[in-house]
Protein backbone atom coordinates (compact mmCIF):
# COMPACT_ATOMS: atom_id res chain seq x y z
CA UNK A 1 -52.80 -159.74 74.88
CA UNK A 2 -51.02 -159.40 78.12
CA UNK A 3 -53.75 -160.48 81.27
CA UNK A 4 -55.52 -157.57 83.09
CA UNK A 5 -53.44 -156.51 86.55
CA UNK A 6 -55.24 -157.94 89.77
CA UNK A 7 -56.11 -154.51 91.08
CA UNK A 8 -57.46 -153.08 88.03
CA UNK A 9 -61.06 -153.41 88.32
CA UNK A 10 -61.26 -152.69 91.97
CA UNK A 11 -59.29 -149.64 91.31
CA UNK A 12 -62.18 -148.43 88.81
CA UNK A 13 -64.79 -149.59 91.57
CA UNK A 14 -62.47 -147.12 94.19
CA UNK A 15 -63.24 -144.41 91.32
CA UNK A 16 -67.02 -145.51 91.28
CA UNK A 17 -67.47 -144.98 94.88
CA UNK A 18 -65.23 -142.90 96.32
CA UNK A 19 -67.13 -139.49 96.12
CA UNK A 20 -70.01 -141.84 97.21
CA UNK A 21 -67.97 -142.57 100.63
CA UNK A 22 -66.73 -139.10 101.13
CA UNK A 23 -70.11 -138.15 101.18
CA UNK A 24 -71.87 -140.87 103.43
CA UNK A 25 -68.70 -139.84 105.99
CA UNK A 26 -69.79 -136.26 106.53
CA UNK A 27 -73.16 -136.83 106.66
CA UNK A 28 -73.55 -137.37 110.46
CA UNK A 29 -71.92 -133.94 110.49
CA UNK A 30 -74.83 -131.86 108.87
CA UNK A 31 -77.98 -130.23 110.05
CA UNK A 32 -80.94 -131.42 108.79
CA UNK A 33 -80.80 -128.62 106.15
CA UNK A 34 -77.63 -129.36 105.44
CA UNK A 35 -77.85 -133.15 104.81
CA UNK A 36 -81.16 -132.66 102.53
CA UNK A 37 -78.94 -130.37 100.60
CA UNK A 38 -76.08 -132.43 100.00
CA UNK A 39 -77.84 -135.48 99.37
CA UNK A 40 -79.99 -134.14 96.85
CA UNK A 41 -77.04 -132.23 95.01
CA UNK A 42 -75.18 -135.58 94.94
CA UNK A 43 -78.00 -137.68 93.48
CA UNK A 44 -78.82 -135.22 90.81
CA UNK A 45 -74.42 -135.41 89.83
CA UNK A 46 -75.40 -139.21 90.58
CA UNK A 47 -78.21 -139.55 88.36
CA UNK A 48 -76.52 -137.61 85.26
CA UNK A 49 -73.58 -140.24 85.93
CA UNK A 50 -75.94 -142.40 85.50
CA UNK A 51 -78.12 -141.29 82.49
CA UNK A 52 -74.63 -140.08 80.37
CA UNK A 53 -73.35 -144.18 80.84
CA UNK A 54 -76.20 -145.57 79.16
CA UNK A 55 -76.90 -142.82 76.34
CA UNK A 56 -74.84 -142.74 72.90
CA UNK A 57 -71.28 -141.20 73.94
CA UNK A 58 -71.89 -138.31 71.21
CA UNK A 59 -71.67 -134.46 71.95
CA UNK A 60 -75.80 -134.37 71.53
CA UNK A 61 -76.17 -136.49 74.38
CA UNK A 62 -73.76 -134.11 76.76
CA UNK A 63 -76.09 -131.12 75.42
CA UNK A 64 -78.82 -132.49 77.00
CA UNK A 65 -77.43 -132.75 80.52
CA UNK A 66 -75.18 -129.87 80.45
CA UNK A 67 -74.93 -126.42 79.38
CA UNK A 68 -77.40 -123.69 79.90
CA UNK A 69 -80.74 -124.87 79.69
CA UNK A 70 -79.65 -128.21 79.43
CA UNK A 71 -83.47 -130.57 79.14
CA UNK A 72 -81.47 -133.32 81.50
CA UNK A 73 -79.99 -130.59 83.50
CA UNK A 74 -82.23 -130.00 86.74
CA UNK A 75 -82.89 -132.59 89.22
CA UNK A 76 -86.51 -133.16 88.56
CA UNK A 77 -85.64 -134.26 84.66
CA UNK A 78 -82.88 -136.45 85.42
CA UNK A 79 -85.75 -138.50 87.89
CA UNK A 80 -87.90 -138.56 85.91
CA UNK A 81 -85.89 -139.60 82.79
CA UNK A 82 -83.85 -141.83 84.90
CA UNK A 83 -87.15 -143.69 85.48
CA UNK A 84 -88.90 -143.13 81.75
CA UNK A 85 -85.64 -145.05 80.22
CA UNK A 86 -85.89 -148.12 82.73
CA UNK A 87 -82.41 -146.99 84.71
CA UNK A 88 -84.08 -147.01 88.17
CA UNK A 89 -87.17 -149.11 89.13
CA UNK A 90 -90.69 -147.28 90.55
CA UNK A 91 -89.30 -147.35 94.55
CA UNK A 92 -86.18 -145.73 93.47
CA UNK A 93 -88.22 -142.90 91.37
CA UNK A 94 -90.65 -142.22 94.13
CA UNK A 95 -87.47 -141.96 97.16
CA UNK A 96 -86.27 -139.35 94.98
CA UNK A 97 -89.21 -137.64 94.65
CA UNK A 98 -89.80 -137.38 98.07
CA UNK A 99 -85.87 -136.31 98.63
CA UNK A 100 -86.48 -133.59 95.86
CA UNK A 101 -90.01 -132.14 97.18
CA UNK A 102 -87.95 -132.29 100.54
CA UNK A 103 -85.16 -130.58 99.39
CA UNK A 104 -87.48 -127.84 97.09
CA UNK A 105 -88.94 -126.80 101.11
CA UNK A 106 -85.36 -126.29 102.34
CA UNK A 107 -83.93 -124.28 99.74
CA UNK A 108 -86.49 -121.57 99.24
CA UNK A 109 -88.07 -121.19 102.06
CA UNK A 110 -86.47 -118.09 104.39
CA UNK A 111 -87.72 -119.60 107.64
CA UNK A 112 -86.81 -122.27 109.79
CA UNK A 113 -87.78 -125.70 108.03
CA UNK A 114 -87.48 -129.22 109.98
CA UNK A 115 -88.38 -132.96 109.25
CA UNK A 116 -90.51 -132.92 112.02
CA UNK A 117 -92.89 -130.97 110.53
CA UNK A 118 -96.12 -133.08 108.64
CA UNK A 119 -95.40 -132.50 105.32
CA UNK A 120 -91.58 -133.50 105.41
CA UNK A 121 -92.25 -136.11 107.47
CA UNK A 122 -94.84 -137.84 105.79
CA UNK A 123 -92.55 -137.67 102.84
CA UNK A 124 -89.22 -139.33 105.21
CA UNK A 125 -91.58 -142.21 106.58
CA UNK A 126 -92.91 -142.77 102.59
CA UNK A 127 -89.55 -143.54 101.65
CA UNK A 128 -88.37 -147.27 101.46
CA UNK A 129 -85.85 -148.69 104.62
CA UNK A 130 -82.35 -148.47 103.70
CA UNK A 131 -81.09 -152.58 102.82
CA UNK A 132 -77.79 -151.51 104.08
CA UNK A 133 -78.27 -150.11 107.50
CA UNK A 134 -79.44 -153.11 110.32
CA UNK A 135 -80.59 -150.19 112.78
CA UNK A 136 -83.75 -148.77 112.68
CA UNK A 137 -84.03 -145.29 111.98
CA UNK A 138 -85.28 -143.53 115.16
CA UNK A 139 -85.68 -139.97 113.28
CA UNK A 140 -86.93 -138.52 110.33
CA UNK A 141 -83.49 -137.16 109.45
CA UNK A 142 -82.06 -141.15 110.29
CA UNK A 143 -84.33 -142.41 107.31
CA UNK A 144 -83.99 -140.05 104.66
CA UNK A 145 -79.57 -140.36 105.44
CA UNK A 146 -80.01 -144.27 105.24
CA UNK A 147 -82.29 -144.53 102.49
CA UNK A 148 -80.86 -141.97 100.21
CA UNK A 149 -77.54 -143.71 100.39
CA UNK A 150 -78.75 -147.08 99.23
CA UNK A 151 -80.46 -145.68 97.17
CA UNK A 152 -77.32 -143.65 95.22
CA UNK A 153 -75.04 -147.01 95.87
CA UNK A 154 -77.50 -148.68 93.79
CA UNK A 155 -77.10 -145.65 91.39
CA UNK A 156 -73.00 -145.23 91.20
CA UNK A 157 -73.23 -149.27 90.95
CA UNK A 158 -75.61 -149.09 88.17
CA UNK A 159 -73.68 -146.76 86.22
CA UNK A 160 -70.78 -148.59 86.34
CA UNK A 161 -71.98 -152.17 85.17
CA UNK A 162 -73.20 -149.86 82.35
CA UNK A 163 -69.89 -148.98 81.46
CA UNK A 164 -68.05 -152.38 82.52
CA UNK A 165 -70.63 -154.26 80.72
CA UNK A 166 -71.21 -152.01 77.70
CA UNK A 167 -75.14 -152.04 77.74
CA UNK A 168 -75.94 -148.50 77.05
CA UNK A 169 -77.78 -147.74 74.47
CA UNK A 170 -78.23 -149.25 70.82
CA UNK A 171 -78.64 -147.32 67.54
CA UNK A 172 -82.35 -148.32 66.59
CA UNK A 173 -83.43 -146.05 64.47
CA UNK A 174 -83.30 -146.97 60.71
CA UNK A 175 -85.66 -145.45 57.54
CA UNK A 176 -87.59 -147.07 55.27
CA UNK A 177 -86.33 -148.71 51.89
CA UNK A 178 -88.25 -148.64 48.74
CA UNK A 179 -88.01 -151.16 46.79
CA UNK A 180 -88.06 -150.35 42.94
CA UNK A 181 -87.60 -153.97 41.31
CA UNK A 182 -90.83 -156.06 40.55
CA UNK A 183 -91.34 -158.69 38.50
CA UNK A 184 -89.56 -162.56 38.87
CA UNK A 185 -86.47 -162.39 40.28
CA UNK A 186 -84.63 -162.87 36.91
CA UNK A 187 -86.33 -159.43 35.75
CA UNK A 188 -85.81 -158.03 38.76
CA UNK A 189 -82.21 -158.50 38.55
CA UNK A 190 -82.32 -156.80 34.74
CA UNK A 191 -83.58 -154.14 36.22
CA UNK A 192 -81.04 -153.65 38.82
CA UNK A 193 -78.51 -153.82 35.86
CA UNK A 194 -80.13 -150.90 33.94
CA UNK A 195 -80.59 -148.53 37.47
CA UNK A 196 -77.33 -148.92 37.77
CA UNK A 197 -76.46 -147.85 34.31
CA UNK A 198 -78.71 -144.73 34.86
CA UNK A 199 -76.83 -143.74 38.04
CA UNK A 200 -73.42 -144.35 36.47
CA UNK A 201 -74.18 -141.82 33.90
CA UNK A 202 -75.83 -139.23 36.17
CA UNK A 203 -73.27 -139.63 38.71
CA UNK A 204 -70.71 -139.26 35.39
CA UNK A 205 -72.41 -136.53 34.43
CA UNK A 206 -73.87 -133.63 36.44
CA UNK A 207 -72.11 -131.70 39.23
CA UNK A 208 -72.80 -129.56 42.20
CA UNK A 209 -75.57 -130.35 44.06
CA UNK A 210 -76.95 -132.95 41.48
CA UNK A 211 -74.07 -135.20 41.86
CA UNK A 212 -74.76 -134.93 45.31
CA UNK A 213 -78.52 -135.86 45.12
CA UNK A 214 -76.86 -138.49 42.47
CA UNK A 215 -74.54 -139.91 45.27
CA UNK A 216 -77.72 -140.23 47.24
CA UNK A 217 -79.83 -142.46 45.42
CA UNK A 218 -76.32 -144.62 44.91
CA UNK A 219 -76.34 -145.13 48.73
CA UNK A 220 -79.67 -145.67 48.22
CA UNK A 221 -79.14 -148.44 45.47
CA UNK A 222 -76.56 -150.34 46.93
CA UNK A 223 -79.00 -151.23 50.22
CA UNK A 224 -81.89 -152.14 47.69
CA UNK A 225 -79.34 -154.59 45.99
CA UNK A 226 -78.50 -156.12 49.46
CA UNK A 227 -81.94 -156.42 50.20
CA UNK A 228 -82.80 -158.13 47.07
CA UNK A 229 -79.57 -160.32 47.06
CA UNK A 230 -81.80 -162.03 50.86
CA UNK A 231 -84.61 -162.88 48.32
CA UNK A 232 -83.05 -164.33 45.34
CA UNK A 233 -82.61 -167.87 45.49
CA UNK A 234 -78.78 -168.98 45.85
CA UNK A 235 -77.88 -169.77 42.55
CA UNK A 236 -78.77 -166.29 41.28
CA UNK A 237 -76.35 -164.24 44.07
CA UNK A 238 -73.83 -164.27 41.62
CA UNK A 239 -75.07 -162.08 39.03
CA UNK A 240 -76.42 -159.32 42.00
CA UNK A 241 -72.98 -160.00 43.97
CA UNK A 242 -71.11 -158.20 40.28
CA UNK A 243 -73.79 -155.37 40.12
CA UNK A 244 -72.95 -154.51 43.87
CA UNK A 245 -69.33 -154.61 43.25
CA UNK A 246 -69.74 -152.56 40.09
CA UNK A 247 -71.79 -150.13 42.30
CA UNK A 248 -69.04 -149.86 44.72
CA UNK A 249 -66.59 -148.30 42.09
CA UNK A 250 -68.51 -145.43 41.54
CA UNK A 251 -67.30 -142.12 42.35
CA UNK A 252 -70.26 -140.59 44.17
């Protein structure tokens, strides 16, 4: 396997960031109105980033972000499932609760709207100091700009260690096995031997949807043999080991 090129991985971090950059550049550019608006339209991109890097990469998962009336598809779900799943810690879910309520006053209401008001500026001074800015933040509009953009660093960097490091999510959920043998293990094993005569001949001999159901309870079988070839003692695998690899050649 020929060695990874030297600029490879900061070219994916360049990817990571970029939009991140382009953003934190224009910033100093905006009203307030503007600023609350762009910031909060970037984490909620940021956070769905964020949320589709950890889930399963299947089409179920992209339903629930996108799409009309998408569940993950508003700002105030992706928070607050950001935070349920363990992707951003309690500080990070309360700045951007505070940059959401903000940004909920400057969107619908008709009138002039300022952080110097009481309400939006409780919420600014609530929010945590910025770990990236070594200047304190003389206005309202100062602290929300530095502490929303550490915060979303922290959110573009998490996303991608999710994806470099391949810890999103794990398959967990399973279903119950019965377990039909009883008995010592040598009867136990005779009766695995006649089930799977039974299932040869119903899978030999129905059709339609009963050779389906039949095809079933073969899927079925084969994990109660692998389950039962874990309790047997050694010496006794072999005869289980056959019935599995008879089970295996039958047409389901």
């Amino acid at each position: 396997m020929a060695p990874p090129k030297k600029d490879e991985h900061p070219k994916k971090e360049d990817d990571v960031f970029s939009p991140l950059n382009r953003l934190t550049r224009t910033l100093h550019d905006h009203d307030e109105r503007g600023l609350i608006l762009s910031l909060a339209a970037f984490a909620e991109e940021a956070l769905g980033r964020l949320i589709e890097a950890f889930m399963l990469p299947v089409e179920a998962s992209k339903d629930l972000l996108t799409g009309f009336n998408a569940p993950l598809g508003t700002f105030s779900s992706r928070i607050k499932a950001s935070y349920a799943l363990g992707l951003i810690n309690e500080e990070q879910f309360k700045d951007l609760e505070y940059l959401r309520k903000i940004r909920n006053e400057f969107a619908h209401a008709w009138e002039h709207v300022s952080l110097m008001q009481d309400k939006l500026g409780s919420y600014a001074r609530n929010m945590s100091f910025s770990y990236l800015d070594d200047d304190y933040p003389e206005t309202s509009a100062d602290k929300v700009r530095t502490s929303i953009s550490a915060l979303l660093t922290d959110i573009s960097s998490m996303a991608q260690q999710i994806q470099a490091k391949g810890t999103r999510v794990k398959v967990t959920g399973t279903r119950l096995i019965p377990m039909p043998f009883k008995g010592e293990f040598a009867i136990q094993i005779q009766q695995a031997r006649d089930s799977l005569d039974f299932i040869r001949a119903q899978c030999n001999e129905t059709t339609g949807e009963r050779k389906r159901f039949w095809g079933r309870r073969l899927d079925l079988f084969k994990l109660q043999l692998r389950l039962l070839v874990s309790q047997v003692p050694r010496e006794m695998t072999h005869d289980l080991i056959k019935i599995m690899a008879d089970a295996e050649e039958l047409p389901k």
